[in-house]
Every structure is written in structure tokens, then in C-alpha cells.
C-alpha atoms as a PDB file:
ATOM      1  CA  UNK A   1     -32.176  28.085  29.874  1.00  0.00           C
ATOM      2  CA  UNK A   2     -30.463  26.419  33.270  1.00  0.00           C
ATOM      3  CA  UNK A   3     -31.326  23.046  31.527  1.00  0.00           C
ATOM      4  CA  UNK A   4     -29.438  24.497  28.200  1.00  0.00           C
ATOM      5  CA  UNK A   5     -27.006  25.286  29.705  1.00  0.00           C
ATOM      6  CA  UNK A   6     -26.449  21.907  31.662  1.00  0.00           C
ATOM      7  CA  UNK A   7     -25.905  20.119  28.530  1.00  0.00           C
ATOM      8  CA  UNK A   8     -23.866  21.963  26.964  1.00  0.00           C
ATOM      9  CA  UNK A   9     -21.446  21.692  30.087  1.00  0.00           C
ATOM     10  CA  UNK A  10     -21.690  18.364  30.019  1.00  0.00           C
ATOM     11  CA  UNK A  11     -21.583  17.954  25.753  1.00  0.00           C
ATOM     12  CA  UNK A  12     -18.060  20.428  26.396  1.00  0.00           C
ATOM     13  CA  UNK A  13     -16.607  17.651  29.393  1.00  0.00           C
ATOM     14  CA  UNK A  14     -17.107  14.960  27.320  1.00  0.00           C
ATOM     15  CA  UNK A  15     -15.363  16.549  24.097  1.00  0.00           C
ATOM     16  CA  UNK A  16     -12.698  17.315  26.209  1.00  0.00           C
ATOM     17  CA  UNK A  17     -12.284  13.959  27.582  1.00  0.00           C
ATOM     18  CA  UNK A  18     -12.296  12.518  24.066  1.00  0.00           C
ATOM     19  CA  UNK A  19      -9.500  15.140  23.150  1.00  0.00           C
ATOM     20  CA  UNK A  20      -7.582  14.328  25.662  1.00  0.00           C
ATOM     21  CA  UNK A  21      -7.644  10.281  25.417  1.00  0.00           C
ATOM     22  CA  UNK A  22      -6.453  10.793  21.678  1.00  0.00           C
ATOM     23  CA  UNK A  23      -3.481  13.346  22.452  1.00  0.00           C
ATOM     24  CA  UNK A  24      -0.324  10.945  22.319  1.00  0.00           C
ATOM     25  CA  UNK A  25       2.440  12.080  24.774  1.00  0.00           C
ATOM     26  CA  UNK A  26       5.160  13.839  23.352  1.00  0.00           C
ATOM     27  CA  UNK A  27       7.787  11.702  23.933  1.00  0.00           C
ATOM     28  CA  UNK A  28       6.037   8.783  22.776  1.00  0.00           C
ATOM     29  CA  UNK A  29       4.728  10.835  19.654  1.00  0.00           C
ATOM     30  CA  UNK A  30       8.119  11.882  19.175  1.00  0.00           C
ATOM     31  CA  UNK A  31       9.351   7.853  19.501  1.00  0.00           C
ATOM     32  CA  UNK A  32       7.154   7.033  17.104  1.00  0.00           C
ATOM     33  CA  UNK A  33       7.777   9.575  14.754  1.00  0.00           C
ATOM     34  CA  UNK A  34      11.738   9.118  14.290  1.00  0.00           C
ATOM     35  CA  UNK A  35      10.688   5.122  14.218  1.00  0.00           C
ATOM     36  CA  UNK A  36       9.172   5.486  11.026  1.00  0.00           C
ATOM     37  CA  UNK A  37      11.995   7.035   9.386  1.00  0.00           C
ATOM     38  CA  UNK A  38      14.059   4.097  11.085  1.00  0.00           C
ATOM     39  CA  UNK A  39      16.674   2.064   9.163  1.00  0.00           C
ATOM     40  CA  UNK A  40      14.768  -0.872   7.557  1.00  0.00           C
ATOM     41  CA  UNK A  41      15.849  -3.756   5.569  1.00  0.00           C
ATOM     42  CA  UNK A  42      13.575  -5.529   3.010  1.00  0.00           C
ATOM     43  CA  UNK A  43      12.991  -8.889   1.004  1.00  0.00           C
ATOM     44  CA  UNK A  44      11.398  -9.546  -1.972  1.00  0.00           C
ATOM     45  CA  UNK A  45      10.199 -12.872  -2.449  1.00  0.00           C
ATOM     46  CA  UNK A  46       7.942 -14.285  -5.216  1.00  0.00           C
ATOM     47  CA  UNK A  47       7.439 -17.540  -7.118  1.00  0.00           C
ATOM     48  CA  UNK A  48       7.263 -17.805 -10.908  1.00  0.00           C
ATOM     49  CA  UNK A  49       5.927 -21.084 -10.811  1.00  0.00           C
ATOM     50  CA  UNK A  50       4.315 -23.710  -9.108  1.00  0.00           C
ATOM     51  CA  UNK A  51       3.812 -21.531  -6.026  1.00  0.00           C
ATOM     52  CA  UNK A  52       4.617 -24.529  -3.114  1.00  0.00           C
ATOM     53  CA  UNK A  53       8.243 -23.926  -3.938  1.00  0.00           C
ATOM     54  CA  UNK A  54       7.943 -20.457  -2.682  1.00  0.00           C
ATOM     55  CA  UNK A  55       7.104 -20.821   0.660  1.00  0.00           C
ATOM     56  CA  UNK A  56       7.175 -18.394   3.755  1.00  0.00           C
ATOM     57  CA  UNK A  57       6.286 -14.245   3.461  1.00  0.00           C
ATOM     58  CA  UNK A  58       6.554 -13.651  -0.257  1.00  0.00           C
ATOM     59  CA  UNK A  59       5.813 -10.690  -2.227  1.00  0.00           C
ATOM     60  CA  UNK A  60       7.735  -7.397  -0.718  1.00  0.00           C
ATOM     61  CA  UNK A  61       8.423  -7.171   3.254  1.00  0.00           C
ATOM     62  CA  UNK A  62      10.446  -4.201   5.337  1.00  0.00           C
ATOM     63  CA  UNK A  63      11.116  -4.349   8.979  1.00  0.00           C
ATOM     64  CA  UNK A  64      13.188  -2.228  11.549  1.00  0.00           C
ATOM     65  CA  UNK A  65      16.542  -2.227  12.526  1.00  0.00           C
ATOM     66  CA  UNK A  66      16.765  -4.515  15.207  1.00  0.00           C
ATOM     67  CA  UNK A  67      14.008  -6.616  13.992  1.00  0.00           C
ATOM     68  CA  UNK A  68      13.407 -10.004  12.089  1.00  0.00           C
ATOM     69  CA  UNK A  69      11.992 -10.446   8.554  1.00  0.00           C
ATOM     70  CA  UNK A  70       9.357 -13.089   8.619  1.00  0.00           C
ATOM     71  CA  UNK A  71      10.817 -16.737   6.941  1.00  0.00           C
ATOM     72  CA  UNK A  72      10.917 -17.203   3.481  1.00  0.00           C
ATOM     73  CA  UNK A  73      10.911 -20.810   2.324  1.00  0.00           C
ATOM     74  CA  UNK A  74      12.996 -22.566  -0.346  1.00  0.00           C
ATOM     75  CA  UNK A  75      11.246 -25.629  -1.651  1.00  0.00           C
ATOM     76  CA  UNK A  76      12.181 -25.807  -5.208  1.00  0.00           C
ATOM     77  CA  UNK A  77      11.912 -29.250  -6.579  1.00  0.00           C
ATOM     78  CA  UNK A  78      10.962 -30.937  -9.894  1.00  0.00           C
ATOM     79  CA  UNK A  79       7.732 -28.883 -10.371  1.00  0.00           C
ATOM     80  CA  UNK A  80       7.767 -26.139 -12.699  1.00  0.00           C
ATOM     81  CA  UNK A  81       9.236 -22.633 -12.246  1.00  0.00           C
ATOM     82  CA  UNK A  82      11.287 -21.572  -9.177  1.00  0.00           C
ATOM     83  CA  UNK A  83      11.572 -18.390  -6.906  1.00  0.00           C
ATOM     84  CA  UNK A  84      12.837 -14.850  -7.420  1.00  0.00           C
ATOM     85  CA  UNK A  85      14.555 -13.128  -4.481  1.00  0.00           C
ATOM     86  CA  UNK A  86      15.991  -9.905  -4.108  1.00  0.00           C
ATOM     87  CA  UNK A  87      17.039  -7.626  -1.246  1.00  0.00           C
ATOM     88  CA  UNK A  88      17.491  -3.639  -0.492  1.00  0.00           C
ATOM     89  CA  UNK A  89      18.477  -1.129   2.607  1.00  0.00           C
ATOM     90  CA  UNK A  90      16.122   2.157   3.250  1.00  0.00           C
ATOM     91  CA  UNK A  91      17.340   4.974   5.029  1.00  0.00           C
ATOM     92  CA  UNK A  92      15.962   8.067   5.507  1.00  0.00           C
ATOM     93  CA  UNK A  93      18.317   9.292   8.184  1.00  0.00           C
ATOM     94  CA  UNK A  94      21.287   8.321   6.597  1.00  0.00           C
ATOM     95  CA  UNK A  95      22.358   6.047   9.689  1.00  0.00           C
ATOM     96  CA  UNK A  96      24.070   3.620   7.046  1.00  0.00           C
ATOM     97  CA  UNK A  97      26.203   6.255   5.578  1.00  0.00           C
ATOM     98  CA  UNK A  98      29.685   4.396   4.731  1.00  0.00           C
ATOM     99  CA  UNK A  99      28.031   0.609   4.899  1.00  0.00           C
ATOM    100  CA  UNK A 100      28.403  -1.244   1.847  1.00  0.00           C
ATOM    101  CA  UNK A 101      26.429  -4.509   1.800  1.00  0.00           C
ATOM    102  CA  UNK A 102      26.235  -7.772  -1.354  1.00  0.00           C
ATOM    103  CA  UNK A 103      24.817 -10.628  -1.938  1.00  0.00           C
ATOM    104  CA  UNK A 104      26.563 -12.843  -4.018  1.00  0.00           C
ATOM    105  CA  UNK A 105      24.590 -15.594  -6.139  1.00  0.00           C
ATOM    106  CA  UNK A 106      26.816 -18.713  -7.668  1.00  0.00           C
ATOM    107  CA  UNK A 107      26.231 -21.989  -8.771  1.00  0.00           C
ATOM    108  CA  UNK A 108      28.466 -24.879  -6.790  1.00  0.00           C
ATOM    109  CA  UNK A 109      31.277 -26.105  -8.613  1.00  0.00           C
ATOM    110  CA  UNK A 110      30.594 -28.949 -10.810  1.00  0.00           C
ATOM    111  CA  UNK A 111      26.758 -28.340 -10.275  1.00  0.00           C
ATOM    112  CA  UNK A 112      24.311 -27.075 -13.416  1.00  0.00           C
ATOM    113  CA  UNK A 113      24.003 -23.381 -13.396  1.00  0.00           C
ATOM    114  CA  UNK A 114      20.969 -23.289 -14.979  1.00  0.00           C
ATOM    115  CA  UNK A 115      19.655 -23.980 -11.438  1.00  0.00           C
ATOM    116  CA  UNK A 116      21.068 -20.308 -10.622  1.00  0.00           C
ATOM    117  CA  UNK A 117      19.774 -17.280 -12.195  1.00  0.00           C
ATOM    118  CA  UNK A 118      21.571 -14.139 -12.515  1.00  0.00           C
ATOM    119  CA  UNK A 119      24.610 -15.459 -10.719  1.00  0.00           C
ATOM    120  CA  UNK A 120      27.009 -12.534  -9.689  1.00  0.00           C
ATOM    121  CA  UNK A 121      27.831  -9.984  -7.150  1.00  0.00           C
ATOM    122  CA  UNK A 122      25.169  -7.845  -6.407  1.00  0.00           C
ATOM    123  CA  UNK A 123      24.473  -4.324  -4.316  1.00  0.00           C
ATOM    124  CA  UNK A 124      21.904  -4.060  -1.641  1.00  0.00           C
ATOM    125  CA  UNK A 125      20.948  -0.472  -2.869  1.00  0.00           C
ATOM    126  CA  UNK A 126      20.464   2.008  -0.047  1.00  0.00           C
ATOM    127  CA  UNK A 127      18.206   4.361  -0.710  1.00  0.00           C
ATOM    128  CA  UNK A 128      16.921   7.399   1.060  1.00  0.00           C
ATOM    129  CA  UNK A 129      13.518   8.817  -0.452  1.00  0.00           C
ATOM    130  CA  UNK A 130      12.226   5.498  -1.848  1.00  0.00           C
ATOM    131  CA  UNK A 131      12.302   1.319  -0.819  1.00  0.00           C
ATOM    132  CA  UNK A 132      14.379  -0.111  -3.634  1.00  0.00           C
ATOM    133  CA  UNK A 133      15.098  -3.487  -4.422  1.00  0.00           C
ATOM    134  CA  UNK A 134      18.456  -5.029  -6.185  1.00  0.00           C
ATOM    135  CA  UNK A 135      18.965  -7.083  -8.892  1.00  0.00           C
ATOM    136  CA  UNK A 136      16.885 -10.538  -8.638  1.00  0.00           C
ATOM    137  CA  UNK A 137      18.029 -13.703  -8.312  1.00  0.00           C
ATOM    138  CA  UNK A 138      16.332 -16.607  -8.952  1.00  0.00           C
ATOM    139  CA  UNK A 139      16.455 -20.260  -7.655  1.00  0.00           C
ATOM    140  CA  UNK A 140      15.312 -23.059  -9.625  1.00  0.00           C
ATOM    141  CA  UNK A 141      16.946 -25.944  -7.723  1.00  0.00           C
ATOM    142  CA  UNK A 142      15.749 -29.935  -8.272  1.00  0.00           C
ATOM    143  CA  UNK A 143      17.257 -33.021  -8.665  1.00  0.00           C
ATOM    144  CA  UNK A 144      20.096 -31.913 -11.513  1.00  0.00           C
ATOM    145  CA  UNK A 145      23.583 -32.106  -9.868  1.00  0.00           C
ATOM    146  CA  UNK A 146      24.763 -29.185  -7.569  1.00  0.00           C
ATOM    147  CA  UNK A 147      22.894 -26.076  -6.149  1.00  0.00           C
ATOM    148  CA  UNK A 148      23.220 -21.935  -5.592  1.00  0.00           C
ATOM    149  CA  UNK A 149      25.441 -20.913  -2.928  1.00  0.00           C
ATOM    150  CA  UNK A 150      24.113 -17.255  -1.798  1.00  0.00           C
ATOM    151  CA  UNK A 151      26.553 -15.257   0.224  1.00  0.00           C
ATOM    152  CA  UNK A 152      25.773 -12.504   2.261  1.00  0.00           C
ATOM    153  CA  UNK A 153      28.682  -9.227   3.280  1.00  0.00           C
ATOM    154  CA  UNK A 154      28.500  -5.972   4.573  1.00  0.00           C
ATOM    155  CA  UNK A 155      31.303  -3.689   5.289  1.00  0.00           C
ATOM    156  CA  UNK A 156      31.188  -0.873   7.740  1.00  0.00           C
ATOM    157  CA  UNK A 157      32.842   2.008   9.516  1.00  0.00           C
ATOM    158  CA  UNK A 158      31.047   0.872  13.032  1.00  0.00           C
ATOM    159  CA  UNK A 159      29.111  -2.097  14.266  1.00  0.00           C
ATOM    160  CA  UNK A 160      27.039  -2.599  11.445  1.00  0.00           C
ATOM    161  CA  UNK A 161      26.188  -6.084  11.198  1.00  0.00           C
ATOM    162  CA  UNK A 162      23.658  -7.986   9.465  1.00  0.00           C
ATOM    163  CA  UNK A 163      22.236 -11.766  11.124  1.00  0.00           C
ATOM    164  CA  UNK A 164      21.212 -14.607   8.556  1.00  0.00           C
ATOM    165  CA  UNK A 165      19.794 -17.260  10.359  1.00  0.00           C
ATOM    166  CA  UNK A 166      19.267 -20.128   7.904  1.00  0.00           C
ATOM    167  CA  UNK A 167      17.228 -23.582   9.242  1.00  0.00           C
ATOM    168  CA  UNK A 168      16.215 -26.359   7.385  1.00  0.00           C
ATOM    169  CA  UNK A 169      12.709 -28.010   8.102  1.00  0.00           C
ATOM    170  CA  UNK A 170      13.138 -31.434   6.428  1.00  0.00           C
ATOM    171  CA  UNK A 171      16.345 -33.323   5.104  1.00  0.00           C
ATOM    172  CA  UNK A 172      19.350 -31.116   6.221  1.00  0.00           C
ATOM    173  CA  UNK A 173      21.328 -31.879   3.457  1.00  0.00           C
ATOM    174  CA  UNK A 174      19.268 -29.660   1.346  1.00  0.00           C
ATOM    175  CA  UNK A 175      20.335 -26.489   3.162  1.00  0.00           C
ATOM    176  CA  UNK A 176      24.282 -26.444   2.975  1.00  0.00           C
ATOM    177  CA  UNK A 177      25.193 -23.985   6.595  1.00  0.00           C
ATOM    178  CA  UNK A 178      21.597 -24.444   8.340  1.00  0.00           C
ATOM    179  CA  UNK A 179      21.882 -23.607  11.871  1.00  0.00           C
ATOM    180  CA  UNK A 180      20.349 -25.779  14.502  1.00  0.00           C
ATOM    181  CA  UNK A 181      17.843 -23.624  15.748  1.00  0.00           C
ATOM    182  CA  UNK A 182      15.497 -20.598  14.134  1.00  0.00           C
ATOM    183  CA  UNK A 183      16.602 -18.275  16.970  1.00  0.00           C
ATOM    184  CA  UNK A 184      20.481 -18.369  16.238  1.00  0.00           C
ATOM    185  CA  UNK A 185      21.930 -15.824  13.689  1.00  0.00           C
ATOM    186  CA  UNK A 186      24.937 -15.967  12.213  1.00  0.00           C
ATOM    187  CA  UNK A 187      26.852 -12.398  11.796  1.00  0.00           C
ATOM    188  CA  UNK A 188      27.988 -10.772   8.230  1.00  0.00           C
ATOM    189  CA  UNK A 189      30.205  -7.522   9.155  1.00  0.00           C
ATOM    190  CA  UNK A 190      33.484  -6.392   8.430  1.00  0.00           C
ATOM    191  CA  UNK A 191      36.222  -9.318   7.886  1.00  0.00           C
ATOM    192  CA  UNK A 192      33.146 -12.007   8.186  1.00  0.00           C
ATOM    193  CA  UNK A 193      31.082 -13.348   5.207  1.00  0.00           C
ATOM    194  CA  UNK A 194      28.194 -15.882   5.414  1.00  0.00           C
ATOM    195  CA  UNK A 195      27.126 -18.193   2.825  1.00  0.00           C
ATOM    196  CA  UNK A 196      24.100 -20.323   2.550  1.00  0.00           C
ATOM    197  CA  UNK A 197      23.499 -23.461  -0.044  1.00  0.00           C
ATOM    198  CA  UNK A 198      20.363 -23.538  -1.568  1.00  0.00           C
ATOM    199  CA  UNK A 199      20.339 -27.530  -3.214  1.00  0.00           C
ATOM    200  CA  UNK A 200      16.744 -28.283  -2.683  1.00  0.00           C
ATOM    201  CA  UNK A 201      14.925 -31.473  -5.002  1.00  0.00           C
ATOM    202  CA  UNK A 202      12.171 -34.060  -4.123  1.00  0.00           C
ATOM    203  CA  UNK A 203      13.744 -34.744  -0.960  1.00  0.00           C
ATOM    204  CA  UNK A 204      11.316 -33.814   2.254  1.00  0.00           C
ATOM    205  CA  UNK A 205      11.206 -30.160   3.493  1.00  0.00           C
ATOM    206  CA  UNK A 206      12.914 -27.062   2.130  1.00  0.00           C
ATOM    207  CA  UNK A 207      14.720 -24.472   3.944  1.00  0.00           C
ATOM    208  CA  UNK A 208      13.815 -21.231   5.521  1.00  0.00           C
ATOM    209  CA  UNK A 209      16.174 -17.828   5.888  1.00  0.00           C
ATOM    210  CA  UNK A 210      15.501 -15.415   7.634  1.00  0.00           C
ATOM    211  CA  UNK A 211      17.432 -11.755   8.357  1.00  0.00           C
ATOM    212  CA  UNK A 212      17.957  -8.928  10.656  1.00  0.00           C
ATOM    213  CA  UNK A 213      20.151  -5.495  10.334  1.00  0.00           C
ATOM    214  CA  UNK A 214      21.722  -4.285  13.781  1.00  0.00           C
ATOM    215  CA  UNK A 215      23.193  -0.333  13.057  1.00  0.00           C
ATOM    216  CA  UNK A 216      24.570  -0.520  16.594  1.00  0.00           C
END
């Protein structure tokens, strides 16, 4: 019976040392917790093509506030097809109530706009209960004259702001606005819009954009 007994003591110290290595703090729990219902902004990215135009994180990506979506990589060129892109806001909390955020897709002047598709003004939907995604554009850029201009804006009633940082990895001229360096962002918030030019062709590299959303 002692020897019974003795085991289960010790069976009972080491369930309760198990328990208590997998009970999270509460304030950590609790961090956690409102983190997933965070602010996030996502990208859609996916080729219809030849897939080496379509470079970077592709398919459907959502980050934080605060944080950076992984590059996506505009090579498009004489192969066939091109890239589909589209953007959207979740936000569970409703931190973004009053923000109102575009993306504008149009062809430069004089260039072919069949290089553009679906050219327009369109919403980043926010959504509450569900990731959504707005319209899609879709670049098809080579060697025919011109290129897609893409320009991002957001209004809002605070500091709202949301960083493009746009680099180029080959020949510069491909990437109209490229900043020098993948760790500078350039700011679209209220009064401030920022365009990119998308005129990739055969020449060597592509361009890569990348985004963040700052609520405060």
C-alpha cells in the first residue's frame, strides 16, 4: 500500500508540473488574444502565366498592423501571361473605422493599355467578420511602349498611414519611384499619395513592393 501510494504522489507532482508549464500567463494570454483580432492588411498575388514573372510571396498573405508583407516581385516580360494583384483591410475591432483607402491602376500616357488590366480606382474593402480581397488588377508589362502606374491613398480621421516601399533588383528604369533601399517606406495618408511604375520587359531584374499599415 505505502509503495501505492508513493506513486501516485509522485504520478499527481508530475501532472501538476505539466499543468502548470502549459498555463500561459494572463497577461500574455490576454496579449495574444486581442493580437489575433489585430488590424491586418493583406495581398493577393498570383501569376496567370509563365510563373517567373510572378516572383516574391504569391498566393494570399495577411500580416499585423505594424508589420511588413513579405516582397512580391514584378518580372513581367515577353513570356506569356502576367500577374494578378489585389489588396484588402481586416478588422475585427473596428480600429479603421472612418479610413478610406484605393489603389488606383492606369496605364502611362502614350503607353499600350493592354499592358494594364482593369485600370481604375479601386476600394481596399474593410471587412470585419471575413478577409476580403478587392477588385484585381493585373500586370502584363513587356517590351510594348509604356507601363501601369499603381497608386496607393488612404484617408483618415487620425494617423493612419500606410508605407509602400518599392525597390528595384535589376535595371532601375523598370521600376518608375523605386527607393534606394528595401528598408525605406514611403508614407500614403491624408493629403499624400504614392505612386509606383510598373514598366518591366527583357531588361535584367524586376521590381519588388512591399507594404505595411501603421493605425497609430
Amino acid at each position: 500500500m505505502k509503495g501505492i501510494t508513493r506513486k501516485a504522489l509522485v504520478l499527481s507532482a508530475a501532472a501538476a508540473t505539466v499543468a502548470a508549464a502549459s498555463v500561459v500567463p494572463a497577461p500574455l494570454a490576454q496579449a495574444r488574444a486581442e493580437r489575433l483580432v489585430a488590424a491586418q492588411i493583406g495581398v493577393q498575388f498570383n501569376p496567370d502565366g509563365n510563373p517567373g514573372q510572378c516572383g516574391g510571396r504569391t498566393g494570399e498573405q495577411w500580416v499585423f498592423d505594424g508589420q511588413v508583407t513579405e516582397a512580391i516581385r514584378f518580372d513581367t516580360d515577353s513570356r506569356p501571361g502576367g500577374c494578378r494583384l489585389a489588396f484588402g483591410l481586416y478588422d475585427p475591432q473596428d480600429e479603421l473605422r472612418g479610413v478610406a483607402a484605393t489603389y488606383t491602376f492606369r496605364a502611362t500616357p502614350g503607353g499600350d493599355p493592354a499592358q494594364c488590366g482593369n485600370q481604375g480606382t479601386h476600394q481596399l474593402p474593410i471587412t470585419k467578420t471575413s478577409r476580403t480581397f478587392g477588385d484585381v488588377v493585373r500586370i502584363d508589362t513587356d517590351n510594348r511602349p509604356g507601363g501601369c502606374v499603381l497608386t496607393f491613398a488612404l484617408t483618415a480621421p487620425g494617423t493612419t498611414t500606410l508605407y509602400i516601399n518599392y525597390t528595384s533588383d535589376g535595371d532601375r528604369a523598370q521600376c518608375g519611384n523605386a527607393l534606394p533601399l528595401p528598408g525605406v517606406f514611403s508614407p500614403a495618408g491624408n493629403n499624400r499619395e504614392v505612386p509606383i511604375r510598373i514598366d518591366t520587359d527583357d531588361r535584367s531584374g524586376g521590381c519588388q513592393l512591399r507594404l505595411r499599415l501603421n493605425l497609430f
